[in-house]
C-alpha atoms as a PDB file:
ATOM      1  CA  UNK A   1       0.000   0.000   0.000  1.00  0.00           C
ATOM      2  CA  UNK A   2       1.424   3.331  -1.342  1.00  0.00           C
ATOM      3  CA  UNK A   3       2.336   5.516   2.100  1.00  0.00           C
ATOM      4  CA  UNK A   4       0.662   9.015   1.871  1.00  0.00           C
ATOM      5  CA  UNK A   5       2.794  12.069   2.650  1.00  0.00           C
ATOM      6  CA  UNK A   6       1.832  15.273   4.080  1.00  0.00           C
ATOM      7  CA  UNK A   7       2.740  18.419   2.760  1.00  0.00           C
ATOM      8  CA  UNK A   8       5.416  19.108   5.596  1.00  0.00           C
ATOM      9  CA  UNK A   9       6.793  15.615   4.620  1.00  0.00           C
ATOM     10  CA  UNK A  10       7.926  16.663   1.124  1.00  0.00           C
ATOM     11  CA  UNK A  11      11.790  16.278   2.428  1.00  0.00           C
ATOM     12  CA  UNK A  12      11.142  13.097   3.669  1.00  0.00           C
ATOM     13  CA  UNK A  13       9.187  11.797   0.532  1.00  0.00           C
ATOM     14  CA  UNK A  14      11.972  12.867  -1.844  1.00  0.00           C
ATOM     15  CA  UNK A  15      14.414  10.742  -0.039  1.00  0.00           C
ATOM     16  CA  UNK A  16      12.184   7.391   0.073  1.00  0.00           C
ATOM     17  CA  UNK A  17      11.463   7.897  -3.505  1.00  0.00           C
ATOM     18  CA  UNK A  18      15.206   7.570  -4.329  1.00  0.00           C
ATOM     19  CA  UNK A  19      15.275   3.917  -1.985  1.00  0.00           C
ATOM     20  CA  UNK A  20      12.381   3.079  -4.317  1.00  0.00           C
ATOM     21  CA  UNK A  21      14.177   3.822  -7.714  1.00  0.00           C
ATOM     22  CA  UNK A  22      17.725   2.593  -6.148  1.00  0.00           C
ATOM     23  CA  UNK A  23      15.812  -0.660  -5.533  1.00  0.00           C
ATOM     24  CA  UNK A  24      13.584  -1.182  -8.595  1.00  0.00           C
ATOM     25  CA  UNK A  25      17.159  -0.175 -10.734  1.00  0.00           C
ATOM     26  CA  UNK A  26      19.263  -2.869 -11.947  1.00  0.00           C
ATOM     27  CA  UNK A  27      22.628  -1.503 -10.459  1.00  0.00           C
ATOM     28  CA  UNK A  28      21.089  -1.343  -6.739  1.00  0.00           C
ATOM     29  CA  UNK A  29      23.920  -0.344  -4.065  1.00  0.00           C
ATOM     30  CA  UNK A  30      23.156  -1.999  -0.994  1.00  0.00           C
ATOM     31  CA  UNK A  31      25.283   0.657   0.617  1.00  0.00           C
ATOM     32  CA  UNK A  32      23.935   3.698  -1.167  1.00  0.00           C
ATOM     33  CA  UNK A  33      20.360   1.927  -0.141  1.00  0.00           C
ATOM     34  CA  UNK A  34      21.111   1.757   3.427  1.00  0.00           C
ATOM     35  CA  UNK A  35      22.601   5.818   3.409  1.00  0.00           C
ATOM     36  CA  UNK A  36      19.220   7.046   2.444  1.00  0.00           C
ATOM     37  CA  UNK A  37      17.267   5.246   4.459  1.00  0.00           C
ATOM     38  CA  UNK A  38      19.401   6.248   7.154  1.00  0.00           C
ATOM     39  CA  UNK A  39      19.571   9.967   6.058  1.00  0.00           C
ATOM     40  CA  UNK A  40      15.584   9.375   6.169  1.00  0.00           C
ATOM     41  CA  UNK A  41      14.744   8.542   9.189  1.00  0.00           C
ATOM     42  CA  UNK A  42      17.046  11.178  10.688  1.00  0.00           C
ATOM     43  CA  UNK A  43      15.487  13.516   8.989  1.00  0.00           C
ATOM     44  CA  UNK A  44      12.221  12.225   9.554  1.00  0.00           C
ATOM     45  CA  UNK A  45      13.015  12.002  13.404  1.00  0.00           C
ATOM     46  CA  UNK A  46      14.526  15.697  13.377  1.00  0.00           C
ATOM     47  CA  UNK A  47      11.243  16.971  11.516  1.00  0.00           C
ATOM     48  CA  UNK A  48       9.022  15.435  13.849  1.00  0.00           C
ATOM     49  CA  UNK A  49      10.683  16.683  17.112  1.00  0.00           C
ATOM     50  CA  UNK A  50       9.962  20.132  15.935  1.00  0.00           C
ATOM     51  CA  UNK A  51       6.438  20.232  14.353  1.00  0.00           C
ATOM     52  CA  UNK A  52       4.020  22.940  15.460  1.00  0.00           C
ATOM     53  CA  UNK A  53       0.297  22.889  16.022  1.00  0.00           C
ATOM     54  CA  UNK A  54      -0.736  22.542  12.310  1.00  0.00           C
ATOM     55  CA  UNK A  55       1.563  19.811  11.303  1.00  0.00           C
ATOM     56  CA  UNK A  56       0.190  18.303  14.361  1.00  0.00           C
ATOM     57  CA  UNK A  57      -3.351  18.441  13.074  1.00  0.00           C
ATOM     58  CA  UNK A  58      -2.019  17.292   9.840  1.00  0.00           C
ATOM     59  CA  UNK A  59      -0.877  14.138  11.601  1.00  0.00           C
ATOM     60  CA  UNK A  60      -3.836  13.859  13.739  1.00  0.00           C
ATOM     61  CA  UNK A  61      -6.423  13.788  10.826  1.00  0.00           C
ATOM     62  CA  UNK A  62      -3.970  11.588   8.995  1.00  0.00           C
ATOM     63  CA  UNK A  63      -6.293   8.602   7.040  1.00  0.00           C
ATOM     64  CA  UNK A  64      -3.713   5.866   8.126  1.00  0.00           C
ATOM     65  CA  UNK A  65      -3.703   6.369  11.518  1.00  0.00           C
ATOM     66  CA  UNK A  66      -5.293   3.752  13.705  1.00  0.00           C
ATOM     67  CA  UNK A  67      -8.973   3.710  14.243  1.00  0.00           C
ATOM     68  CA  UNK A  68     -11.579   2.513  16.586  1.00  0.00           C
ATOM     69  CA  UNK A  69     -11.593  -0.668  15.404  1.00  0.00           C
ATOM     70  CA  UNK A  70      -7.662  -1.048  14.927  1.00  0.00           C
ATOM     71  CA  UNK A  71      -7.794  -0.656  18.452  1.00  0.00           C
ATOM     72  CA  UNK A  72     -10.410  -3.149  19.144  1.00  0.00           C
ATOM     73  CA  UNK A  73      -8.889  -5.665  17.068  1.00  0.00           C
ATOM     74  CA  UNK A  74      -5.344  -5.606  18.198  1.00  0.00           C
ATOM     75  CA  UNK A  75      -6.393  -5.241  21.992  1.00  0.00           C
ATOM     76  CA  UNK A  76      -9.692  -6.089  22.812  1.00  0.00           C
ATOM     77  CA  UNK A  77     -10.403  -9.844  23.175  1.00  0.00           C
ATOM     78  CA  UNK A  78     -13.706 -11.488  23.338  1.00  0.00           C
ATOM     79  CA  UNK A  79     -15.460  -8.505  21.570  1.00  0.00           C
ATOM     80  CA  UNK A  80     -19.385  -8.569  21.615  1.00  0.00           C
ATOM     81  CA  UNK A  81     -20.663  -5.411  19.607  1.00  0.00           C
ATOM     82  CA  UNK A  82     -23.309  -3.321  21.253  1.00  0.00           C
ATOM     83  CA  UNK A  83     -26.104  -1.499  18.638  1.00  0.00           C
ATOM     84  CA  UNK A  84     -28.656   0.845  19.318  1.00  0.00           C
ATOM     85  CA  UNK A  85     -29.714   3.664  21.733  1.00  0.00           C
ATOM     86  CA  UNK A  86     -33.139   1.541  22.663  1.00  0.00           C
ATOM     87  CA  UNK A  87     -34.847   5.120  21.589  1.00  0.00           C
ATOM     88  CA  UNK A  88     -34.152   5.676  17.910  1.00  0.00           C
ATOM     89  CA  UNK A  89     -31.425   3.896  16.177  1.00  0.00           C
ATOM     90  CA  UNK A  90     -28.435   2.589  15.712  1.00  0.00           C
ATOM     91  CA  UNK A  91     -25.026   5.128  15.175  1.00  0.00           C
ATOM     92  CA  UNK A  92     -22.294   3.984  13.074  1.00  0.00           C
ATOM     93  CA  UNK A  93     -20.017   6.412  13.881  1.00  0.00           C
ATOM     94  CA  UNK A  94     -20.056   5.447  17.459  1.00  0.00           C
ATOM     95  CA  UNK A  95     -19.417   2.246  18.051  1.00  0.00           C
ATOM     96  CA  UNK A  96     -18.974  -0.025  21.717  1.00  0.00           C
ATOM     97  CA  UNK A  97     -19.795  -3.205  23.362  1.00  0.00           C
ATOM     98  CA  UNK A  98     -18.041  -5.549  25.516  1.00  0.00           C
ATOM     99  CA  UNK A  99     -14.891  -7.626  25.587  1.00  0.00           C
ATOM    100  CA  UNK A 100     -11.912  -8.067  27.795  1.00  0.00           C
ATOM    101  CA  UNK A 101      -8.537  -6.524  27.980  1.00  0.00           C
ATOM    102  CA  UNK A 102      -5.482  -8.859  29.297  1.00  0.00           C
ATOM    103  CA  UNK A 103      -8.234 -10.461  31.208  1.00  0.00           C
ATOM    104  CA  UNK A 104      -9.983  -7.236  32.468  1.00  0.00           C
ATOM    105  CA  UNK A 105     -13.692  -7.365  31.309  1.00  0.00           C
ATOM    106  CA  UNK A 106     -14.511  -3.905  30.064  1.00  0.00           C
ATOM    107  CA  UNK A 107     -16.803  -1.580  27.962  1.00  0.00           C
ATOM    108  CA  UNK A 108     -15.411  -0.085  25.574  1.00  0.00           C
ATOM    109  CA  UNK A 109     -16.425   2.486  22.704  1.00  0.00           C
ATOM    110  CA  UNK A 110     -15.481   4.721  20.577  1.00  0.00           C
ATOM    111  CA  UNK A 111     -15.746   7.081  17.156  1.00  0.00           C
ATOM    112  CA  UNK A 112     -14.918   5.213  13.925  1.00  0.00           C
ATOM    113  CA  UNK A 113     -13.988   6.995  11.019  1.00  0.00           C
ATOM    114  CA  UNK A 114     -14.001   4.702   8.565  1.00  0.00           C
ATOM    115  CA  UNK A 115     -10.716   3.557   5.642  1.00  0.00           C
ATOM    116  CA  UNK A 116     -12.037   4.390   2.486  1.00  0.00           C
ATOM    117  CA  UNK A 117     -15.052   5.864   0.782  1.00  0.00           C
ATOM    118  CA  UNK A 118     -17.483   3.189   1.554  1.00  0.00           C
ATOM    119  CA  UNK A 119     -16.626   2.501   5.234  1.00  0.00           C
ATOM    120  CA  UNK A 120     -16.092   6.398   5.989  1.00  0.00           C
ATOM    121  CA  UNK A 121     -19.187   7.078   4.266  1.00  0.00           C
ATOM    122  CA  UNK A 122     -21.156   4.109   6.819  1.00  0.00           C
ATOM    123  CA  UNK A 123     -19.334   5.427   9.395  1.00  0.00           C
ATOM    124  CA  UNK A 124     -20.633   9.678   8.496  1.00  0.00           C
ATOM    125  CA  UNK A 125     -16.726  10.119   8.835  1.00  0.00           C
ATOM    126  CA  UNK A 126     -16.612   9.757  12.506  1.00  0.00           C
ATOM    127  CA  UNK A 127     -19.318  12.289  13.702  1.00  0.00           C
ATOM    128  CA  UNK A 128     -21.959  10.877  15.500  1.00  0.00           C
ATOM    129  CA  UNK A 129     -25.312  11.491  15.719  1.00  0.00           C
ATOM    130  CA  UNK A 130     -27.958  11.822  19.026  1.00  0.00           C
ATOM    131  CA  UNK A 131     -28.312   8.127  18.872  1.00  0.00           C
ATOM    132  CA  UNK A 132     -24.450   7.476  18.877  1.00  0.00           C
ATOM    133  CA  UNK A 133     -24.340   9.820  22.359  1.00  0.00           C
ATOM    134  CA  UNK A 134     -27.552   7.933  23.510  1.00  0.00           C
ATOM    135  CA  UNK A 135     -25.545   4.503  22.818  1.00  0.00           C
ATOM    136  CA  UNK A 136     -22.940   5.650  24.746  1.00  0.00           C
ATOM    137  CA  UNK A 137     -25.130   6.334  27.517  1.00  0.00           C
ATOM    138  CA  UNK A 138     -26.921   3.160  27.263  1.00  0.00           C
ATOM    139  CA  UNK A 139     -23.395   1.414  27.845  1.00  0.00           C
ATOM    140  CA  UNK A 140     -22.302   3.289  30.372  1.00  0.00           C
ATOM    141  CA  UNK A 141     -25.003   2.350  32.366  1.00  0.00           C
ATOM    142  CA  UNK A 142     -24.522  -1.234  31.435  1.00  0.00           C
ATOM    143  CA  UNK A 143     -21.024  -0.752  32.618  1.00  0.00           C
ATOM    144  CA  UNK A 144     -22.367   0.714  36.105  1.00  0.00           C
ATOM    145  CA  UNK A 145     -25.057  -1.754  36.429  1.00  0.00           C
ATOM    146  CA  UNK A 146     -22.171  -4.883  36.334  1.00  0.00           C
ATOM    147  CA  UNK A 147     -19.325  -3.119  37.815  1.00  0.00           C
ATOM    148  CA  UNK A 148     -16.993  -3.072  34.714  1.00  0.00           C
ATOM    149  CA  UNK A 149     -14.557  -0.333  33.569  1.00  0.00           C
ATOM    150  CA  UNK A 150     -15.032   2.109  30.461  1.00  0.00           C
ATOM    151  CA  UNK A 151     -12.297   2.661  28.389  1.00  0.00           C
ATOM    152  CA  UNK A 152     -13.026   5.222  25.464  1.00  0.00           C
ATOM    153  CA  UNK A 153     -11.125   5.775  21.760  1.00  0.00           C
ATOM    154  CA  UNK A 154     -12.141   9.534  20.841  1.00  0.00           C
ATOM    155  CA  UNK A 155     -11.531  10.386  17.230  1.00  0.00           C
ATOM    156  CA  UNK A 156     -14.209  12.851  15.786  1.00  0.00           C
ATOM    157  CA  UNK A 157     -13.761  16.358  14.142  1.00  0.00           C
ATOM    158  CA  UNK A 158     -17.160  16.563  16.079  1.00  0.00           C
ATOM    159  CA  UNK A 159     -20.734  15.552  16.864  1.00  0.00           C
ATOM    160  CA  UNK A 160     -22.668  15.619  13.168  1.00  0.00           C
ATOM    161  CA  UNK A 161     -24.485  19.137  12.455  1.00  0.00           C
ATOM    162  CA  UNK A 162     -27.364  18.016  10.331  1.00  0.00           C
ATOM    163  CA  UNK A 163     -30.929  19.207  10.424  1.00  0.00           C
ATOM    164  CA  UNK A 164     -31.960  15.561  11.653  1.00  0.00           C
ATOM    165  CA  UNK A 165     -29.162  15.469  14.433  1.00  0.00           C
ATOM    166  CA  UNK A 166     -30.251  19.043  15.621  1.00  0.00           C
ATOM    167  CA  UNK A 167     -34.068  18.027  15.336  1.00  0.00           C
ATOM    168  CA  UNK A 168     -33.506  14.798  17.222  1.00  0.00           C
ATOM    169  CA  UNK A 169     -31.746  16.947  20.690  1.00  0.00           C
ATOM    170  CA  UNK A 170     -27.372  16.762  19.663  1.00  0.00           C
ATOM    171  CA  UNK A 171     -27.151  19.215  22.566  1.00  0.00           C
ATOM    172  CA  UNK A 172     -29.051  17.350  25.084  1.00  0.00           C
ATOM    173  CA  UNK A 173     -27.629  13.989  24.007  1.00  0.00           C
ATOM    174  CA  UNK A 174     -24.122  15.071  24.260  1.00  0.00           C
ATOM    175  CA  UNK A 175     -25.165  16.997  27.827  1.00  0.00           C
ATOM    176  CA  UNK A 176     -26.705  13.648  29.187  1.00  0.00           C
ATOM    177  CA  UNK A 177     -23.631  11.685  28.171  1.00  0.00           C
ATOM    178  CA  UNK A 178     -21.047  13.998  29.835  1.00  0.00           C
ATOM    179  CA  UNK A 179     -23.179  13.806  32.972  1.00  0.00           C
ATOM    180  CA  UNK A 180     -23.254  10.022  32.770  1.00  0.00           C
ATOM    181  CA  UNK A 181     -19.509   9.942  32.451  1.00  0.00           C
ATOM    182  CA  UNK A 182     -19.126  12.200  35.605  1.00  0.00           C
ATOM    183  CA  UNK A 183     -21.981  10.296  37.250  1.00  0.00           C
ATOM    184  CA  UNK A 184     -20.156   7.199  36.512  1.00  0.00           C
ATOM    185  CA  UNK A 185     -19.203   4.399  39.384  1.00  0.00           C
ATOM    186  CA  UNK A 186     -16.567   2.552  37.499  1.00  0.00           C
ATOM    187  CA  UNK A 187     -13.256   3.121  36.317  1.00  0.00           C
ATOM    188  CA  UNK A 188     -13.133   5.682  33.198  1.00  0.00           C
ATOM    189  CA  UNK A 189     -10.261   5.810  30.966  1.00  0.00           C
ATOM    190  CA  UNK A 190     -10.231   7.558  27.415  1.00  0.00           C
ATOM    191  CA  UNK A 191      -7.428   7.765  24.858  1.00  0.00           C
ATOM    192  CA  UNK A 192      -7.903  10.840  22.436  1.00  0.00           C
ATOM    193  CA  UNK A 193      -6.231   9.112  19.441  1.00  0.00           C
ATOM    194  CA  UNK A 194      -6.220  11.696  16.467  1.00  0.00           C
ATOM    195  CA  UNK A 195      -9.113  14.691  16.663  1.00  0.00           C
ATOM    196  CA  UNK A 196     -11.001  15.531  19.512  1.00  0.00           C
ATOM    197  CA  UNK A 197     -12.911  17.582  18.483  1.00  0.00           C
ATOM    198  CA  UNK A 198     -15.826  19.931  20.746  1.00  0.00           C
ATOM    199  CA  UNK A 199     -18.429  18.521  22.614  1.00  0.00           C
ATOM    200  CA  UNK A 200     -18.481  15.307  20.503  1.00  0.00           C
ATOM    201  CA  UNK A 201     -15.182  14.219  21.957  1.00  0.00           C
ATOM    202  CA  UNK A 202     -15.992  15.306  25.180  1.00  0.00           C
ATOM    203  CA  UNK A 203     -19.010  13.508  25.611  1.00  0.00           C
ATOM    204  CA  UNK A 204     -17.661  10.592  25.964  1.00  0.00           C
ATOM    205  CA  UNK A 205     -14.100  11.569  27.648  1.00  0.00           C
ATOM    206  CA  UNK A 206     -15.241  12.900  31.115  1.00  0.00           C
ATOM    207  CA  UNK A 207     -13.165  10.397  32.210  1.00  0.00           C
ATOM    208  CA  UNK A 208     -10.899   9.417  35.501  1.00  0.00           C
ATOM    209  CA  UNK A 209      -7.561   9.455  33.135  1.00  0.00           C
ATOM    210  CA  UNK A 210      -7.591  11.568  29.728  1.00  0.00           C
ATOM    211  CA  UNK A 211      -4.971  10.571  27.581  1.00  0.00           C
ATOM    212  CA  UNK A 212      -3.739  11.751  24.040  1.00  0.00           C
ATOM    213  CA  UNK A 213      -1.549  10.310  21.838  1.00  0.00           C
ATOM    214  CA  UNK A 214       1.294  12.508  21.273  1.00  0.00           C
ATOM    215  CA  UNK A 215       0.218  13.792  17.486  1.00  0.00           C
ATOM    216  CA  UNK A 216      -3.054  14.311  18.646  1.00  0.00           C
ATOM    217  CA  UNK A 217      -5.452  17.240  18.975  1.00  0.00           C
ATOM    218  CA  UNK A 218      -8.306  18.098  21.325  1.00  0.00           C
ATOM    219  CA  UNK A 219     -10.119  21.433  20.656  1.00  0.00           C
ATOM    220  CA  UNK A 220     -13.861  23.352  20.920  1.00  0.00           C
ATOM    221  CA  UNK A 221     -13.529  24.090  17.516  1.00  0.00           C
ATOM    222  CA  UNK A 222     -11.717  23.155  14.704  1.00  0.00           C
ATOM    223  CA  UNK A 223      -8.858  25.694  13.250  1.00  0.00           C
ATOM    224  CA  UNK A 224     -10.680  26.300  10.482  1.00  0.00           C
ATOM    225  CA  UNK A 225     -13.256  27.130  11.980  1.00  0.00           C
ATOM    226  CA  UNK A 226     -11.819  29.220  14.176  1.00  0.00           C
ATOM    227  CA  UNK A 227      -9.951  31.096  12.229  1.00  0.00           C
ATOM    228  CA  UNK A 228     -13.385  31.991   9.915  1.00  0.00           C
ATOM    229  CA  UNK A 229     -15.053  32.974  12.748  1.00  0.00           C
ATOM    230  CA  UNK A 230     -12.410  35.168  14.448  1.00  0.00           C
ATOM    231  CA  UNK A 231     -10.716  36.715  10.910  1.00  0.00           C
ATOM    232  CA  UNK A 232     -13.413  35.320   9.092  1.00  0.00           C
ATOM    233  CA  UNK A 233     -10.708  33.500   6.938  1.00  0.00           C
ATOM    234  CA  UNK A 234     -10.189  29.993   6.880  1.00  0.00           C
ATOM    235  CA  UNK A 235      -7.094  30.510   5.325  1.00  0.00           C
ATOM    236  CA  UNK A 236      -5.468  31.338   9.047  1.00  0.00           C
ATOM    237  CA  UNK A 237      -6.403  27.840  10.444  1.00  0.00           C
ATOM    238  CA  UNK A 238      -2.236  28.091  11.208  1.00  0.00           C
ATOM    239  CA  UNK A 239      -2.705  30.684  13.261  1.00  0.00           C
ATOM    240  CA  UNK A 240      -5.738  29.131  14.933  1.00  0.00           C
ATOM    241  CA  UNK A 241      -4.118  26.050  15.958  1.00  0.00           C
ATOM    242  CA  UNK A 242      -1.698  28.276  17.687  1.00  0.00           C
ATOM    243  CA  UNK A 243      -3.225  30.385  19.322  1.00  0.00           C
ATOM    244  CA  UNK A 244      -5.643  27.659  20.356  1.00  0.00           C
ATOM    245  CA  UNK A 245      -3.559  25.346  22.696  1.00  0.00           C
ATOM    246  CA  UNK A 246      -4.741  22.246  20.997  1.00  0.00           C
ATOM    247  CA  UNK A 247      -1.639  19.725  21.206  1.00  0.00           C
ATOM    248  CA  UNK A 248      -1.338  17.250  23.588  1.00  0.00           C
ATOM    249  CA  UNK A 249       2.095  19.179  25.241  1.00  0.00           C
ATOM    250  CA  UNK A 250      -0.051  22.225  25.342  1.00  0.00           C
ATOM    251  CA  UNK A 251      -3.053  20.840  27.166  1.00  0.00           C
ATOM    252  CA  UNK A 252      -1.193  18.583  29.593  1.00  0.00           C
ATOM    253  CA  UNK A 253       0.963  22.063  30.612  1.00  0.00           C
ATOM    254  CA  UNK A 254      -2.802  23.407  31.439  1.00  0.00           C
ATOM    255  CA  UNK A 255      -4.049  20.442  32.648  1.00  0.00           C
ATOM    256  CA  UNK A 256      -6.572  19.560  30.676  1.00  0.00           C
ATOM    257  CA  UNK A 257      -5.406  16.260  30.255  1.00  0.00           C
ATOM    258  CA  UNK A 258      -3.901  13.617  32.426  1.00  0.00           C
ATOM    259  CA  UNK A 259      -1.410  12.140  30.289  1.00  0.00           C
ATOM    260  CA  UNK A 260       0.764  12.244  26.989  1.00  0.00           C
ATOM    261  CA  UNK A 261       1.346   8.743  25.003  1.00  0.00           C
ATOM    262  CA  UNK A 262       4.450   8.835  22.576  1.00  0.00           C
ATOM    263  CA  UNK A 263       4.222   7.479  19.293  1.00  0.00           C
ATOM    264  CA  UNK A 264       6.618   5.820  16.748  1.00  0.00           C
ATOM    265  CA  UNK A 265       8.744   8.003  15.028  1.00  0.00           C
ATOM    266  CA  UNK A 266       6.674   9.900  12.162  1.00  0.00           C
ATOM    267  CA  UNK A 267       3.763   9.271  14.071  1.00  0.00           C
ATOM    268  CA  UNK A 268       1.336   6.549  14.773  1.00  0.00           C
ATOM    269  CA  UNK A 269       0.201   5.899  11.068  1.00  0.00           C
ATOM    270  CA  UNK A 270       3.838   4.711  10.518  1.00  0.00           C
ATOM    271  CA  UNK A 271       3.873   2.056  12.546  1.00  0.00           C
ATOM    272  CA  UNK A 272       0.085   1.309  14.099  1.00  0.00           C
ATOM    273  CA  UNK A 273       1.449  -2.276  15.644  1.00  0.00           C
ATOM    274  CA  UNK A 274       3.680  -0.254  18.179  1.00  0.00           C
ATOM    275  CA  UNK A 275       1.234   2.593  18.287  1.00  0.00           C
ATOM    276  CA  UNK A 276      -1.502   0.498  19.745  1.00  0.00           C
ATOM    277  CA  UNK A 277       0.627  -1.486  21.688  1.00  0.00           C
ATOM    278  CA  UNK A 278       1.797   1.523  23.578  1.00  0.00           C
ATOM    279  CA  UNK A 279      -2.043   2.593  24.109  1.00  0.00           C
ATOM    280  CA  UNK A 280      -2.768  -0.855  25.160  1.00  0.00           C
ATOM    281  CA  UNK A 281       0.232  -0.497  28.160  1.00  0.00           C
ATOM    282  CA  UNK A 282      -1.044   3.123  29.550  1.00  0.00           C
ATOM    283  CA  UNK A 283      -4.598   1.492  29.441  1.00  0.00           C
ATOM    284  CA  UNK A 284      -4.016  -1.221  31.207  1.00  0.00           C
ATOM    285  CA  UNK A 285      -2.204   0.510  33.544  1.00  0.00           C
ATOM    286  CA  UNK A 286      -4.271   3.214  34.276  1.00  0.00           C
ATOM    287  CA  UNK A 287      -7.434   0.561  35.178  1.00  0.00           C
ATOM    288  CA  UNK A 288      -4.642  -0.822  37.475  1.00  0.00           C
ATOM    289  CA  UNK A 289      -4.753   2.442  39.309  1.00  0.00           C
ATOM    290  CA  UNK A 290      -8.104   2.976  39.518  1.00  0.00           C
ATOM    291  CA  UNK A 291      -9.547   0.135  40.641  1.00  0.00           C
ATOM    292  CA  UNK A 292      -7.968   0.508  44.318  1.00  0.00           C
ATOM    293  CA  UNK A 293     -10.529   3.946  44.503  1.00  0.00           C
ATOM    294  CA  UNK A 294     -13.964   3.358  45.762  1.00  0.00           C
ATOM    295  CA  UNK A 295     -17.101   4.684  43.908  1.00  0.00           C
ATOM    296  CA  UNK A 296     -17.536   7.429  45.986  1.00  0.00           C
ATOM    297  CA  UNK A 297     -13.526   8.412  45.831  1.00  0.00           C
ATOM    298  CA  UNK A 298     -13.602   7.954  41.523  1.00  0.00           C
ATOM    299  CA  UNK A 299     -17.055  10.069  41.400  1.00  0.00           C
ATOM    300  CA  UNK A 300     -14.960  12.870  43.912  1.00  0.00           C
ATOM    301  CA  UNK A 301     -11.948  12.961  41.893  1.00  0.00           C
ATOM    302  CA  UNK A 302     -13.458  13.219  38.731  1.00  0.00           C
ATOM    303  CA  UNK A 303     -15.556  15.928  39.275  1.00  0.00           C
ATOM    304  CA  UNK A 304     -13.410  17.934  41.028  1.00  0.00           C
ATOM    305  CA  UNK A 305     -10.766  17.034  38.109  1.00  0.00           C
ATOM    306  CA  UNK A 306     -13.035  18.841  35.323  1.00  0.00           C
ATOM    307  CA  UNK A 307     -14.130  21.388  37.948  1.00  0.00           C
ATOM    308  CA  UNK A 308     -10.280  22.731  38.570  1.00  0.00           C
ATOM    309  CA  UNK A 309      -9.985  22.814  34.898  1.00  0.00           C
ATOM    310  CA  UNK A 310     -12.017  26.003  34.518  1.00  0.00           C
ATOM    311  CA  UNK A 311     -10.628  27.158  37.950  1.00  0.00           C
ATOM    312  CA  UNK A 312      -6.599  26.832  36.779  1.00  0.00           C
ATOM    313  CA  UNK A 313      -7.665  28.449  33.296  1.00  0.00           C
ATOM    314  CA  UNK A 314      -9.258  32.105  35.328  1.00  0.00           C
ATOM    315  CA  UNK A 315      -6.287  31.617  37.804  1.00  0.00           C
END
């Protein structure tokens, strides 16, 4: 499968395009083969350990990068999906159900985006309507009722805007699910794995431990929208996603999150295997932690873990 490049990769493509032709050409130099890869992932490495917000958004929105059901796959064993809010429908772009994680029974959900045309299309590209928020309800309530943890995988440039979405209660959907996440008397981990984007990432990441993968983003708005609304020129989304605080290193410094998980080299859509791997590790570790906290203690630190948010940002 042909790698795609982003724009602020051009450097790096230009040098793996040369291993390519060195290779296909019949006087290949395994030594002249083995300097440019080298030279490329320096480079790559160097590039990487000084992108800015909008290369970071870049990355985050990246179509290789590991998905919902990547995640799923790779860690979750025993997997029995979930469908349906009971009230409406069923949400593909909002997906959970129940399965076990090195032996830990769990509920787990998430926002799937979808590979190509068909799937993202099925899956509305990751934005979810009322029903998917309803759904996520629904399982959190399972999870309560049988003492299991939640883990969450958010990935969603936002809750879906449509005329049906808006006519079927988004805002109260998304309201009732943060609530239930606060509410919640279980364990509640959630990974932010590419976008998080306004209140349809955080309706399902009111969680005991936020995480976010180290490329990711987490943001009210998107840049671009942003930026049209404040210079009323999309063009600035740059200058948006700077002046927004939306990386991962930004929002652990304010304390929005609770916790930054690296990624391979060139970011997780290089090398998804590792990537997931490493999620796998902080999640497991993080229910570790948890589970010595009482119901009462988790609903306590939680709260007053999104209520100092607001406090630290005034201060």
């Amino acid at each position: 499968m042909a790698r795609t490049y982003l724009d602020f990769e051009r450097p790096i493509a230009e040098l793996d395009k040369q291993v390519e032709e060195l290779l296909t050409s019949e006087s290949e130099s395994a030594p002249a083969v083995a300097e440019l890869r080298q030279k490329s992932e320096n480079q790559l490495k160097a590039l990487y350990n000084s992108i800015g917000p909008w290369e970071k958004t870049q990355v985050a929105r990246h179509p290789a990068r590991p998905h919902y059901s990547d995640f799923v796959e790779a860690l979750v064993s025993d997997y029995t999906p979930l469908s349906g809010d009971r009230k409406f429908g069923d949400d593909h772009a909002l997906l959970g159900g129940l399965g076990k994680i090195r032996g830990q029974s769990v509920v787990v959900m998430g926002h799937e985006k979808g590979t190509d045309t068909e799937t993202r299309l099925k899956h509305n590209f990751g934005m979810a309507n009322p029903e998917g928020y309803r759904k996520a309800v629904r399982l959190m309530d399972l999870a309560e009722r049988f003492s299991i943890p939640v883990v969450s995988f958010v990935d969603t440039a936002g809750a879906f805007p449509g005329r049906g979405a808006e006519e079927r209660g988004q805002a109260e959907a998304i309201a009732r699910s943060i609530d239930r996440g606060l509410s919640l008397r279980v364990p509640f981990v959630s990974v932010i794995t590419g976008e998080g984007g306004s209140g349809g990432a955080v309706a399902i990441a009111t969680a005991d431990s936020v995480m976010m993968l180290e490329h990711s983003i987490y943001s009210v708005i998107s840049p671009e929208g942003c930026a049209s609304i404040l210079w009323r020129d999309g063009a600035r989304a740059q200058d948006a996603a700077k002046a927004m605080k939306i990386t991962a290193q930004d929002l652990k410094k304010l304390g929005v999150i609770d916790q930054i998980i690296k990624e391979p080299v060139g970011g997780a859509h290089r090398d998804t295997h590792v990537a997931v791997k490493t999620v796998g590790a902080a999640i497991v570790k993080n229910l570790k932690d948890l589970s010595a906290l009482s119901p009462d203690e988790l609903i306590k630190r939680r709260r007053d873990k999104f209520l100092n948010i607001g406090r630290a940002l005034i201060e």
